[in-house]
Structure formats: C-alpha cells, structure tokens
C-alpha atoms as a PDB file:
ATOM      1  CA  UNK A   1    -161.321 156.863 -61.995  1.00  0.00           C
ATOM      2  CA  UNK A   2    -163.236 154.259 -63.417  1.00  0.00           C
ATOM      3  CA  UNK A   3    -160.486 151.516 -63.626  1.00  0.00           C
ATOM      4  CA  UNK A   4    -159.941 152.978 -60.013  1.00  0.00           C
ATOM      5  CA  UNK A   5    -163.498 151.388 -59.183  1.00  0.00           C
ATOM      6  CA  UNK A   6    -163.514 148.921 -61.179  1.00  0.00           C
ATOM      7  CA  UNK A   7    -160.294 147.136 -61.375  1.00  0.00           C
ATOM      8  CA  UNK A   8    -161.371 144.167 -63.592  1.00  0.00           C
ATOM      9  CA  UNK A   9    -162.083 146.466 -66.555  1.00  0.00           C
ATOM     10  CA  UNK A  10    -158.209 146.881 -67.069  1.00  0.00           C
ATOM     11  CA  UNK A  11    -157.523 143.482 -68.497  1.00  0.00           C
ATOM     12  CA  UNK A  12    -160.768 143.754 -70.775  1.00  0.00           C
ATOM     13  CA  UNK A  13    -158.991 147.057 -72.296  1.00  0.00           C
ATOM     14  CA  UNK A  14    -155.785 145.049 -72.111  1.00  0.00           C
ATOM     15  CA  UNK A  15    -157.161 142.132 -74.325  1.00  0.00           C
ATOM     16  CA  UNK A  16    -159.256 145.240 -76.861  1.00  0.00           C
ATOM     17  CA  UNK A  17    -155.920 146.323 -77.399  1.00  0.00           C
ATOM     18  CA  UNK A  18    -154.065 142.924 -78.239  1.00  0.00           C
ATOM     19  CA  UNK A  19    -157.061 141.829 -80.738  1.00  0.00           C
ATOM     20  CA  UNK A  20    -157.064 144.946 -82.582  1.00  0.00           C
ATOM     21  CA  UNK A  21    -153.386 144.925 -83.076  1.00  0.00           C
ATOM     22  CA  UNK A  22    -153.445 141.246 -83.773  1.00  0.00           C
ATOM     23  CA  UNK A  23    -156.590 141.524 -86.209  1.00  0.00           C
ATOM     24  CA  UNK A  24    -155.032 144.756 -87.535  1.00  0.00           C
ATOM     25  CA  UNK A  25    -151.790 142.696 -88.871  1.00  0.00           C
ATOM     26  CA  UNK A  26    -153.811 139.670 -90.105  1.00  0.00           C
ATOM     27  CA  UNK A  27    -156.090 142.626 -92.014  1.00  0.00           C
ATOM     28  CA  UNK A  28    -152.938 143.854 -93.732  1.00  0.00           C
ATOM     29  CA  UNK A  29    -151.276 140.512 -94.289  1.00  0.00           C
ATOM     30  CA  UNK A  30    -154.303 139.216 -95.987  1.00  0.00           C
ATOM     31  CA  UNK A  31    -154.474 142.413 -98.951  1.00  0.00           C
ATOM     32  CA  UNK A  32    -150.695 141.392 -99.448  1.00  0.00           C
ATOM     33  CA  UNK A  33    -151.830 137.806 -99.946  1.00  0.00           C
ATOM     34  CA  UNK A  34    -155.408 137.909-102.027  1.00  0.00           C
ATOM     35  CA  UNK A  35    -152.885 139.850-104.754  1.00  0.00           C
ATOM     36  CA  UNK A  36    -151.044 136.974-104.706  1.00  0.00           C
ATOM     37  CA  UNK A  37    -154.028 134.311-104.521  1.00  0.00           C
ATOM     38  CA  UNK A  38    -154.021 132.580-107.903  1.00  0.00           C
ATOM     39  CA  UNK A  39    -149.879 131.798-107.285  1.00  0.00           C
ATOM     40  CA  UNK A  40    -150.315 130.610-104.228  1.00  0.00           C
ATOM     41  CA  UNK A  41    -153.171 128.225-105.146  1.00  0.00           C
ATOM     42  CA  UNK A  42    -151.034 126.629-108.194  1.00  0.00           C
ATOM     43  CA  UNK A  43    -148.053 125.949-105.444  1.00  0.00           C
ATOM     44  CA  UNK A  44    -150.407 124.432-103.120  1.00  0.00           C
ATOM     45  CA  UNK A  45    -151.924 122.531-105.996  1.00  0.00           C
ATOM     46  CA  UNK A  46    -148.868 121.228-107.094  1.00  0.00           C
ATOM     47  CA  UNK A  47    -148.830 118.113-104.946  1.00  0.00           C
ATOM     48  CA  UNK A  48    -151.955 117.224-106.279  1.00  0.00           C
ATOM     49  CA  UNK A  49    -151.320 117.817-110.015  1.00  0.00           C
ATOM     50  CA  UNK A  50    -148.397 115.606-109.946  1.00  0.00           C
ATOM     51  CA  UNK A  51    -150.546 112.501-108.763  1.00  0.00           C
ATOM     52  CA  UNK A  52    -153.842 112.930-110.858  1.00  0.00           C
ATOM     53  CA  UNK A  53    -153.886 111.202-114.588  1.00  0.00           C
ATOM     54  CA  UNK A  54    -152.906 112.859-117.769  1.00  0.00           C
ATOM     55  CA  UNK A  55    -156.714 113.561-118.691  1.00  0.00           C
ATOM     56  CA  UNK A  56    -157.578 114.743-115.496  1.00  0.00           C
ATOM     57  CA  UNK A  57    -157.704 118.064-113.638  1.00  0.00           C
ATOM     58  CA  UNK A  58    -159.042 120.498-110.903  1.00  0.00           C
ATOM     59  CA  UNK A  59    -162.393 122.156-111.501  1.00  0.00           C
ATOM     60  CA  UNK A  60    -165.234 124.737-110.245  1.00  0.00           C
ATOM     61  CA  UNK A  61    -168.255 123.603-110.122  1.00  0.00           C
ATOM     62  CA  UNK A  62    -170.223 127.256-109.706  1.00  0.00           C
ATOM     63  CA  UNK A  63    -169.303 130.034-110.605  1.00  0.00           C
ATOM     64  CA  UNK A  64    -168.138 131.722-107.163  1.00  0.00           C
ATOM     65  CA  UNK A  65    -166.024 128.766-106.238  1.00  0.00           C
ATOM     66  CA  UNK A  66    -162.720 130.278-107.428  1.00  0.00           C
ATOM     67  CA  UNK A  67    -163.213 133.813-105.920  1.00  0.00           C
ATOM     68  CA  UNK A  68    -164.018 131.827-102.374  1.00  0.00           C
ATOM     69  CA  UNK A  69    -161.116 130.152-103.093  1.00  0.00           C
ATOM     70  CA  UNK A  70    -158.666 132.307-103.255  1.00  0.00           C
ATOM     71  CA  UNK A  71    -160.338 134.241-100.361  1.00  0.00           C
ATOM     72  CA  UNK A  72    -159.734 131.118 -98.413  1.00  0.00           C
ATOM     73  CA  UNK A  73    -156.356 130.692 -99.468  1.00  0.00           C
ATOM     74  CA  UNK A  74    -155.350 134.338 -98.808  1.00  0.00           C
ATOM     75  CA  UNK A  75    -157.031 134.019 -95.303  1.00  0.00           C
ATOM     76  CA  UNK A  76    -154.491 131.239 -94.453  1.00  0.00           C
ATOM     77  CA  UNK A  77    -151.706 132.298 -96.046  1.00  0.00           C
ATOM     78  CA  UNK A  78    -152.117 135.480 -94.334  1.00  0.00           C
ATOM     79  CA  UNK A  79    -152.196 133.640 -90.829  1.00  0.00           C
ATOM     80  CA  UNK A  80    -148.936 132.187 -91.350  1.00  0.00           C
ATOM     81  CA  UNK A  81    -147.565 135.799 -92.304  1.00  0.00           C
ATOM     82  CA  UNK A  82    -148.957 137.244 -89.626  1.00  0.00           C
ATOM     83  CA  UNK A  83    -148.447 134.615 -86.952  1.00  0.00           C
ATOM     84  CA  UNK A  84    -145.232 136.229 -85.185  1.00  0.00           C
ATOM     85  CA  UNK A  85    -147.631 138.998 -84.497  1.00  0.00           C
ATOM     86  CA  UNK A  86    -150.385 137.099 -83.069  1.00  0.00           C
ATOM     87  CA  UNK A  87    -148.398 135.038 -80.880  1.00  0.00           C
ATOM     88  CA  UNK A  88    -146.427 138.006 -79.430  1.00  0.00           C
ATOM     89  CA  UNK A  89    -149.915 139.701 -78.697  1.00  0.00           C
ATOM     90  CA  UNK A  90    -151.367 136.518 -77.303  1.00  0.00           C
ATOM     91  CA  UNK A  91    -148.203 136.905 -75.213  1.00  0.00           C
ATOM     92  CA  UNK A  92    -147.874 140.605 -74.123  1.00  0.00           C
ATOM     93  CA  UNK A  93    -151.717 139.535 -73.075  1.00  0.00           C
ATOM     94  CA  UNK A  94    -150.425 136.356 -70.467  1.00  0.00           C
ATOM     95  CA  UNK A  95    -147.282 137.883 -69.657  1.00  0.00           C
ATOM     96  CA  UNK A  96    -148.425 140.033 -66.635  1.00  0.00           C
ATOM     97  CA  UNK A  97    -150.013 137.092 -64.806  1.00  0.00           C
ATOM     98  CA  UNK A  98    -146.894 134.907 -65.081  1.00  0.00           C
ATOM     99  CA  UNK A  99    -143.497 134.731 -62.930  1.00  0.00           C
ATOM    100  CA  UNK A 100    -141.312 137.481 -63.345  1.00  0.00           C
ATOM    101  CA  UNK A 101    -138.036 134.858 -64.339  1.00  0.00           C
ATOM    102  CA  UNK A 102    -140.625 133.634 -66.965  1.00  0.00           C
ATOM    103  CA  UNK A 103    -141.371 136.707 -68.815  1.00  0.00           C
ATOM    104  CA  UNK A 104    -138.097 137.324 -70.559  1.00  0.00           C
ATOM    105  CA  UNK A 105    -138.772 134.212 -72.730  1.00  0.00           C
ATOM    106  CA  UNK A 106    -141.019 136.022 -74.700  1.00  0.00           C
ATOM    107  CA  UNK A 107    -138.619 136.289 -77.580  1.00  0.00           C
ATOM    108  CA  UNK A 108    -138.072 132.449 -77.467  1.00  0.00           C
ATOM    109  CA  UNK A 109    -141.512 131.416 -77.084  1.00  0.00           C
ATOM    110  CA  UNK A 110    -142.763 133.239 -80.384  1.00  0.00           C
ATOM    111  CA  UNK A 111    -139.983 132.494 -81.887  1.00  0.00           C
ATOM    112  CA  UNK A 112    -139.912 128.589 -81.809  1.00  0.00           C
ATOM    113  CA  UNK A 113    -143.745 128.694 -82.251  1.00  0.00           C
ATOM    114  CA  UNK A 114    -143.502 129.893 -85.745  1.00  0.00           C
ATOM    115  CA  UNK A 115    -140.196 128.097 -86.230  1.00  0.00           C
ATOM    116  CA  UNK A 116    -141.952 124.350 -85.394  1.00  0.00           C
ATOM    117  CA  UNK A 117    -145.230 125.504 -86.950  1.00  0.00           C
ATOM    118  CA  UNK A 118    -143.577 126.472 -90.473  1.00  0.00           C
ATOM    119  CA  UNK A 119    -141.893 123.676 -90.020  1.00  0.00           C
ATOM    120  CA  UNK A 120    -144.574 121.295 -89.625  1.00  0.00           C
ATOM    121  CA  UNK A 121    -146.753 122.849 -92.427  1.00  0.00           C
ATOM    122  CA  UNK A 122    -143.144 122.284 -94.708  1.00  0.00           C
ATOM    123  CA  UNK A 123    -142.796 118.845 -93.935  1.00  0.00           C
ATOM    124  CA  UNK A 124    -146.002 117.888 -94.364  1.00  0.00           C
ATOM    125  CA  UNK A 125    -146.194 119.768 -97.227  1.00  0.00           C
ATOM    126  CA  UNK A 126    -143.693 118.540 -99.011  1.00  0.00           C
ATOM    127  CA  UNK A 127    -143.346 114.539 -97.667  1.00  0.00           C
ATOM    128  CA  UNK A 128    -146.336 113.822 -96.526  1.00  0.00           C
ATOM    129  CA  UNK A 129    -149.241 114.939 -99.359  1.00  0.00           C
ATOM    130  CA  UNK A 130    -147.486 113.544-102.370  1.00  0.00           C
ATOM    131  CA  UNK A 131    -147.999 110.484-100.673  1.00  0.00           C
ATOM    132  CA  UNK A 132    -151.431 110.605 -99.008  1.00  0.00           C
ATOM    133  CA  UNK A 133    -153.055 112.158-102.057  1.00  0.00           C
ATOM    134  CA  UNK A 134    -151.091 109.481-104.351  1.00  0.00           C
ATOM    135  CA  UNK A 135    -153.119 106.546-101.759  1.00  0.00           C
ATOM    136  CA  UNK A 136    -156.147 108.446-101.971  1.00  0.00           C
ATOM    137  CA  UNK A 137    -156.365 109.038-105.668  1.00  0.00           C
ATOM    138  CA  UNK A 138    -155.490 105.550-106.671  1.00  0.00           C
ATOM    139  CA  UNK A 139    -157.571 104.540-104.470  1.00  0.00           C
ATOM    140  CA  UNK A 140    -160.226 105.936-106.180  1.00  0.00           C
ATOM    141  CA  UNK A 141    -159.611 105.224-109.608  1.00  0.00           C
ATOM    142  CA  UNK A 142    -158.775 101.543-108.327  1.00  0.00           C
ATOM    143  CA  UNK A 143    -162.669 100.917-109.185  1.00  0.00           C
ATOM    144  CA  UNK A 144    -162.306 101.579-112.956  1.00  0.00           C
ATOM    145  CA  UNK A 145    -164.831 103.545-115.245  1.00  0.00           C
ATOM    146  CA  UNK A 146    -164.367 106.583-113.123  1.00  0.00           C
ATOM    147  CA  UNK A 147    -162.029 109.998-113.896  1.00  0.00           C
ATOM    148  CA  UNK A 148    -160.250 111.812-111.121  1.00  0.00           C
ATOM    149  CA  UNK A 149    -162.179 115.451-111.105  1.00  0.00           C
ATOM    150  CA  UNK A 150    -161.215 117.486-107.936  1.00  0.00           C
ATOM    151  CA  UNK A 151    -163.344 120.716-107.304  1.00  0.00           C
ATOM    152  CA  UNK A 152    -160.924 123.410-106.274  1.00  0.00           C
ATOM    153  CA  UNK A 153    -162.911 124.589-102.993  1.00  0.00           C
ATOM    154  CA  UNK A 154    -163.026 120.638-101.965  1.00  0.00           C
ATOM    155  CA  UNK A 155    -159.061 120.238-102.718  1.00  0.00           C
ATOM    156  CA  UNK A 156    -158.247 123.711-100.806  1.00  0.00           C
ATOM    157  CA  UNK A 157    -160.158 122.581 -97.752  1.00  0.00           C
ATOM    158  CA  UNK A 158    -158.182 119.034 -97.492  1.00  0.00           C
ATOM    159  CA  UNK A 159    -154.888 120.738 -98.227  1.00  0.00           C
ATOM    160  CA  UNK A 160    -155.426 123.404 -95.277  1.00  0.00           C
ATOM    161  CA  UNK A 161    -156.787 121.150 -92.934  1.00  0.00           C
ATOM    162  CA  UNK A 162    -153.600 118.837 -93.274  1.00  0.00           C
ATOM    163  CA  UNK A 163    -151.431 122.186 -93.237  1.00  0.00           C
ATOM    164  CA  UNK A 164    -152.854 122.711 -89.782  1.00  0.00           C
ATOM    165  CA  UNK A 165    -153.161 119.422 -88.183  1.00  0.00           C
ATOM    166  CA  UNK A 166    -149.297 118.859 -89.146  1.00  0.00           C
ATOM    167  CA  UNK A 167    -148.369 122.365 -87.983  1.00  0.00           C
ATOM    168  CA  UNK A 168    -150.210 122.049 -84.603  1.00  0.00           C
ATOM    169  CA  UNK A 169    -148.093 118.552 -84.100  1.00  0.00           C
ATOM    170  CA  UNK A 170    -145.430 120.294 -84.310  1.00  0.00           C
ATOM    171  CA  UNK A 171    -145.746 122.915 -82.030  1.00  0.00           C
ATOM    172  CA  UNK A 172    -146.408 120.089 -79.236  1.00  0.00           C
ATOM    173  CA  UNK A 173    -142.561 120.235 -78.286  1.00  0.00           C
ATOM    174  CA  UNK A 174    -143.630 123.907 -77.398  1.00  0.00           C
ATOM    175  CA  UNK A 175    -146.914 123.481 -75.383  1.00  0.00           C
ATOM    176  CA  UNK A 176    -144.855 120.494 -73.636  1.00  0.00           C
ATOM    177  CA  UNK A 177    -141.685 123.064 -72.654  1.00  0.00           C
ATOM    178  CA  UNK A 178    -143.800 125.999 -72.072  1.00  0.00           C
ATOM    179  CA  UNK A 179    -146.071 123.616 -69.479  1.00  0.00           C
ATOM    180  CA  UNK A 180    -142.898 122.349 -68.159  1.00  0.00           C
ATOM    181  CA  UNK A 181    -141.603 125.931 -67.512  1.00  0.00           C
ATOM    182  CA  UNK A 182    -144.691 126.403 -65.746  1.00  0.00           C
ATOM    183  CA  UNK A 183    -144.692 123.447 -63.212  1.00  0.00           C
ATOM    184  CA  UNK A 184    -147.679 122.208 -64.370  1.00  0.00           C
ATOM    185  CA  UNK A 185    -146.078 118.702 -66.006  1.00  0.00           C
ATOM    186  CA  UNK A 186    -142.429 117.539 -65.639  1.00  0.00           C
ATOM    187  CA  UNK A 187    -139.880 115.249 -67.678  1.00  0.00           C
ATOM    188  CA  UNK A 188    -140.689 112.220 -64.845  1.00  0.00           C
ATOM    189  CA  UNK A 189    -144.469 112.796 -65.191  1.00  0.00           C
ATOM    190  CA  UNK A 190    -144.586 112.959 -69.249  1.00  0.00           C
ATOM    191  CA  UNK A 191    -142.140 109.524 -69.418  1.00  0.00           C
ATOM    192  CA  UNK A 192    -145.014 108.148 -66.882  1.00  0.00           C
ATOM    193  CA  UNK A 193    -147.772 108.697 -69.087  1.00  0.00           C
ATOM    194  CA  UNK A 194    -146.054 107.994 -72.506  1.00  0.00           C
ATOM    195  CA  UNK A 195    -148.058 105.242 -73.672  1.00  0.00           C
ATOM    196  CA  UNK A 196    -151.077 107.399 -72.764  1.00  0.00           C
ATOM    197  CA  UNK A 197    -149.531 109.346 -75.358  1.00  0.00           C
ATOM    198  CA  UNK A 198    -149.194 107.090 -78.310  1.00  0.00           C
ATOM    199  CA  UNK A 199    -153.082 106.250 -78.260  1.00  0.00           C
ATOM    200  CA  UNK A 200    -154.056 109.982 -78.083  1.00  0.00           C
ATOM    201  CA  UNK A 201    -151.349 110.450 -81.095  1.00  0.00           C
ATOM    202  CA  UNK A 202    -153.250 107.347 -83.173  1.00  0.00           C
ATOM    203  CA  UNK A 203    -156.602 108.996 -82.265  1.00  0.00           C
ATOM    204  CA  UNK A 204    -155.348 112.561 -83.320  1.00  0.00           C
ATOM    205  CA  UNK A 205    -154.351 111.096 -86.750  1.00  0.00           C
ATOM    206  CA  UNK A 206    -157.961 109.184 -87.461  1.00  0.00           C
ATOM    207  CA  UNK A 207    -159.562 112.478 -86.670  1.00  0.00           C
ATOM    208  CA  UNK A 208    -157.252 114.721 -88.246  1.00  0.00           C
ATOM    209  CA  UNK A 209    -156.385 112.676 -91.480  1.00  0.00           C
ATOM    210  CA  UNK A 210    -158.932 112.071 -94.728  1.00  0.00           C
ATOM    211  CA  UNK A 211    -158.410 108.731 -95.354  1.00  0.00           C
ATOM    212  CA  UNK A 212    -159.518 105.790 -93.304  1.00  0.00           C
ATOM    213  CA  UNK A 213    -156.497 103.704 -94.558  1.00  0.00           C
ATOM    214  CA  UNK A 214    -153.521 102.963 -91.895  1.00  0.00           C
ATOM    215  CA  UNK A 215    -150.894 104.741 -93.856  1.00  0.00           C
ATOM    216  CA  UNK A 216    -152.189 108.199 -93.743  1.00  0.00           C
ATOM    217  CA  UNK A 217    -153.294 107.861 -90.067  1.00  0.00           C
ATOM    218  CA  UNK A 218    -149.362 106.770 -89.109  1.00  0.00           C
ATOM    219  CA  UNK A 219    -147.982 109.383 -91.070  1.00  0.00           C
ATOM    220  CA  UNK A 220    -149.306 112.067 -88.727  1.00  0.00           C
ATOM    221  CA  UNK A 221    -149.400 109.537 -85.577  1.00  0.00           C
ATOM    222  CA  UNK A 222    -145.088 108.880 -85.325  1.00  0.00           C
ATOM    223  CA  UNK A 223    -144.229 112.398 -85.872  1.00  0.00           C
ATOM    224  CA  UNK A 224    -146.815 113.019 -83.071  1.00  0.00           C
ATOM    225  CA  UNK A 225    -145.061 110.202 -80.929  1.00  0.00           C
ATOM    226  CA  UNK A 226    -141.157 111.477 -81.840  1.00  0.00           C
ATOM    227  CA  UNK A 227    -142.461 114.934 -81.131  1.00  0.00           C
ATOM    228  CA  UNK A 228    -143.768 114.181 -77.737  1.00  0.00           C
ATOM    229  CA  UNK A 229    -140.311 112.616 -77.181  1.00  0.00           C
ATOM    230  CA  UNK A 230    -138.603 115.868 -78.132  1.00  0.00           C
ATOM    231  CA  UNK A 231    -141.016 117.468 -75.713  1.00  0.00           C
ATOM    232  CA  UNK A 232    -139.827 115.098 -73.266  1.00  0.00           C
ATOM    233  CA  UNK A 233    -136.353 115.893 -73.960  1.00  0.00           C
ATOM    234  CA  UNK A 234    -136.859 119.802 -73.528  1.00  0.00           C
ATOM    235  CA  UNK A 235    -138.575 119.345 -70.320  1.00  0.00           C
ATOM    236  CA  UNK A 236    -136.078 117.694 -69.076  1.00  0.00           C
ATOM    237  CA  UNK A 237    -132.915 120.366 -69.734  1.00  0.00           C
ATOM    238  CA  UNK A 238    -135.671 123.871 -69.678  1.00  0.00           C
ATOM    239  CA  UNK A 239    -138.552 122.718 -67.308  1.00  0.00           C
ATOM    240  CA  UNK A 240    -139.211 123.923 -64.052  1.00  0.00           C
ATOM    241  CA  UNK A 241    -137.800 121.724 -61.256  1.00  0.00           C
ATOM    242  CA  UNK A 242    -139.534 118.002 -60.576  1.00  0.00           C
ATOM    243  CA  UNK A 243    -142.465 117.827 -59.111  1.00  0.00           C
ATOM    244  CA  UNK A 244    -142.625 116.406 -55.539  1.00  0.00           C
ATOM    245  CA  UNK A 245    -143.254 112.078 -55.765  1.00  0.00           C
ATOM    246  CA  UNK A 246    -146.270 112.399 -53.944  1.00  0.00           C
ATOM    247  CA  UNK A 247    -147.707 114.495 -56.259  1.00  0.00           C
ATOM    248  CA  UNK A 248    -146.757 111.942 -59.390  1.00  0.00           C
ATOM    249  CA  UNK A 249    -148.154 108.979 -57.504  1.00  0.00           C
ATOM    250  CA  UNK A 250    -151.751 110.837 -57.448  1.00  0.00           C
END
C-alpha cells in the first residue's frame, strides 16, 4: 500500500537492491583476492623491477604500509573480478527507463565493457609502464648521487591510477555506441567535433599521466584519439538513426 501512495519509493528499493547485490559480489571477490595479495603485488611490480638498478628496490617506510597495501591491491583486483556483476546491476537498474528495442542489449553492453576495460588495463599494462616507468626512473637518477628507492604504497597508487585511466580510455568506444544507440550523439555529429576531441584527449593524458614529459602524455592521448575513431566507426553501423541537420547546425 505504501508504494501504492507513494510511487517514487519503488525505484529507491529498486537501486537498495542493485547495491547490495553489487557490493555483495565485490565483498566476496575481495576475500578471494586479499589471499592472494602478496602474488598479485609481485606481478604488478614486475614492470617496475625490471627498470630500477641492480642495487635498488621497493620499500615500506612504516610498518602498516604493506598490510594497506595489499588491502589496496585486493580492493582493485577485486573490482575487476567483480565488474561483470556491477555493470549488469548498474544495468538491470537503467534498463526499465530505456526503449523496449534497447533493452535486449544488455548482454552486449556488459559484455564489451569488461572486454575493452580488461583490455585497456592489459595493454597498458604490459606496453605502456615498462616504458613510462623506464622515462621516469632515468629520469631521476639522470641527476647522479641519488638511488632509486620506491615505497610500495607510493608505487601501488601510480600503477592503479594508470590501470584505470587506460581502462576508462578504452571503454570510450562503449560510452560513444551506447550514446549513439540512444540518439543523444550520431556518427555525423562526432566526425563534426573531432578535433574538439583530440585537445580533450591531450588534456585527459596531462591529468591522468605522472610525468610532465611529452612521451607519457601521448602514450595515453593517441589511443584516446584511435579510440574515439573506433567510436566513430560503431556509431556509424549500431547508432540510432542521424540526427535531423538542423539540430547539428545548433
């Protein structure tokens, strides 16, 4: 009788129910992950490791630092694992308020979210760090009379905030399709504003990068352009139909 009265309480109950089941699976996935901490740290370490001088290596510098660590690390490792769940929560949540022909692309939309986000977080992973922290750390040692000694807590917080500015790139091909499915943009309006595009992508990778030199700010600028490109692409063959010309001159 109550949701009788008072309809608006429904989606409150609605969005209770998709947090709890959402939290409940990060919750889980993050016990499976602390147990698995100290392994996890060495492979995302590894990068690192490989670029720092023979008589140098990663420290603590109090005691707590490695237990905070490895919570940290088991936090976001646990996000990944549990990401497929989030998303299709975060989706069950929007999917009454859109189009009926929309909703079936559930499936789809979860899907290529994790598949462009894992992606991203591989790539730059695996191409991209060697070479940033190889700039950075001769950078530093450039100088002379200094010794490369990383804290763990300050190397973990670098690592995962490049593992999530690369991964959000990537899903950009995603947000682009998804907007595109909902007429908000189309594939004439995104070539329109393309150069738009590149500055926000150069702007993205000074804020989202640690170093101030050029190199590390392209390497997460172009895969921001060629994504947005891709984005382009997908609007084009899966995007709603073109909006009106009067509406692209405003």
């Amino acid at each position: 009788m109550v949701n009788e009265r008072f309809p608006f309480t429904l989606p409150l109950e609605e969005l209770r129910k998709r947090l709890i089941i959402a939290g409940g699976a990060w919750i889980l996935a993050f016990f499976v992950c602390y147990s698995f901490a100290e392994q996890l740290f060495l492979y995302l370490s590894k990068p690192l490791r490989e670029v720092l001088p023979g008589n140098s290596s990663l420290v603590f510098l109090s005691a707590t630092e490695p237990f905070f660590t490895y919570l940290k690390i088991a936090a976001m490792a646990a996000l990944i694992v549990s990401l497929p769940v989030i998303l299709w929560q975060v989706w069950a949540f929007a999917a009454p308020a859109l189009p009926t022909h929309e909703k079936r692309f559930g499936v789809a939309f979860v899907a290529s979210s994790c598949l462009f986000f894992s992606t991203g977080t591989y790539f730059g992973f695996t191409f991209i760090f060697p070479l940033i922290l190889s700039v950075l750390v001769q950078f530093g040692l450039g100088g002379g009379g200094v010794s490369a000694m990383l804290s763990m807590d300050a190397y973990l917080s670098l690592s995962l905030h490049l593992l999530l500015a690369f991964g959000m790139v990537f899903e950009l091909p995603v947000v682009i399709v998804l907007l595109a499915r909902l007429g908000v943009v189309d594939h004439l309006w995104l070539r329109q504003n393309r150069k738009y595009m590149v500055i926000v992508a150069f702007v993205f990778g000074a804020l989202f990068t640690p170093g101030p030199d050029v190199f590390s700010q392209c390497a997460l600028a172009i895969p921001f352009v060629l994504l947005y490109e891709v984005g382009i692409l997908g609007a084009r063959i899966l995007g709603a139909p073109s909006l009106p010309e009067s509406a692209l001159r405003q």
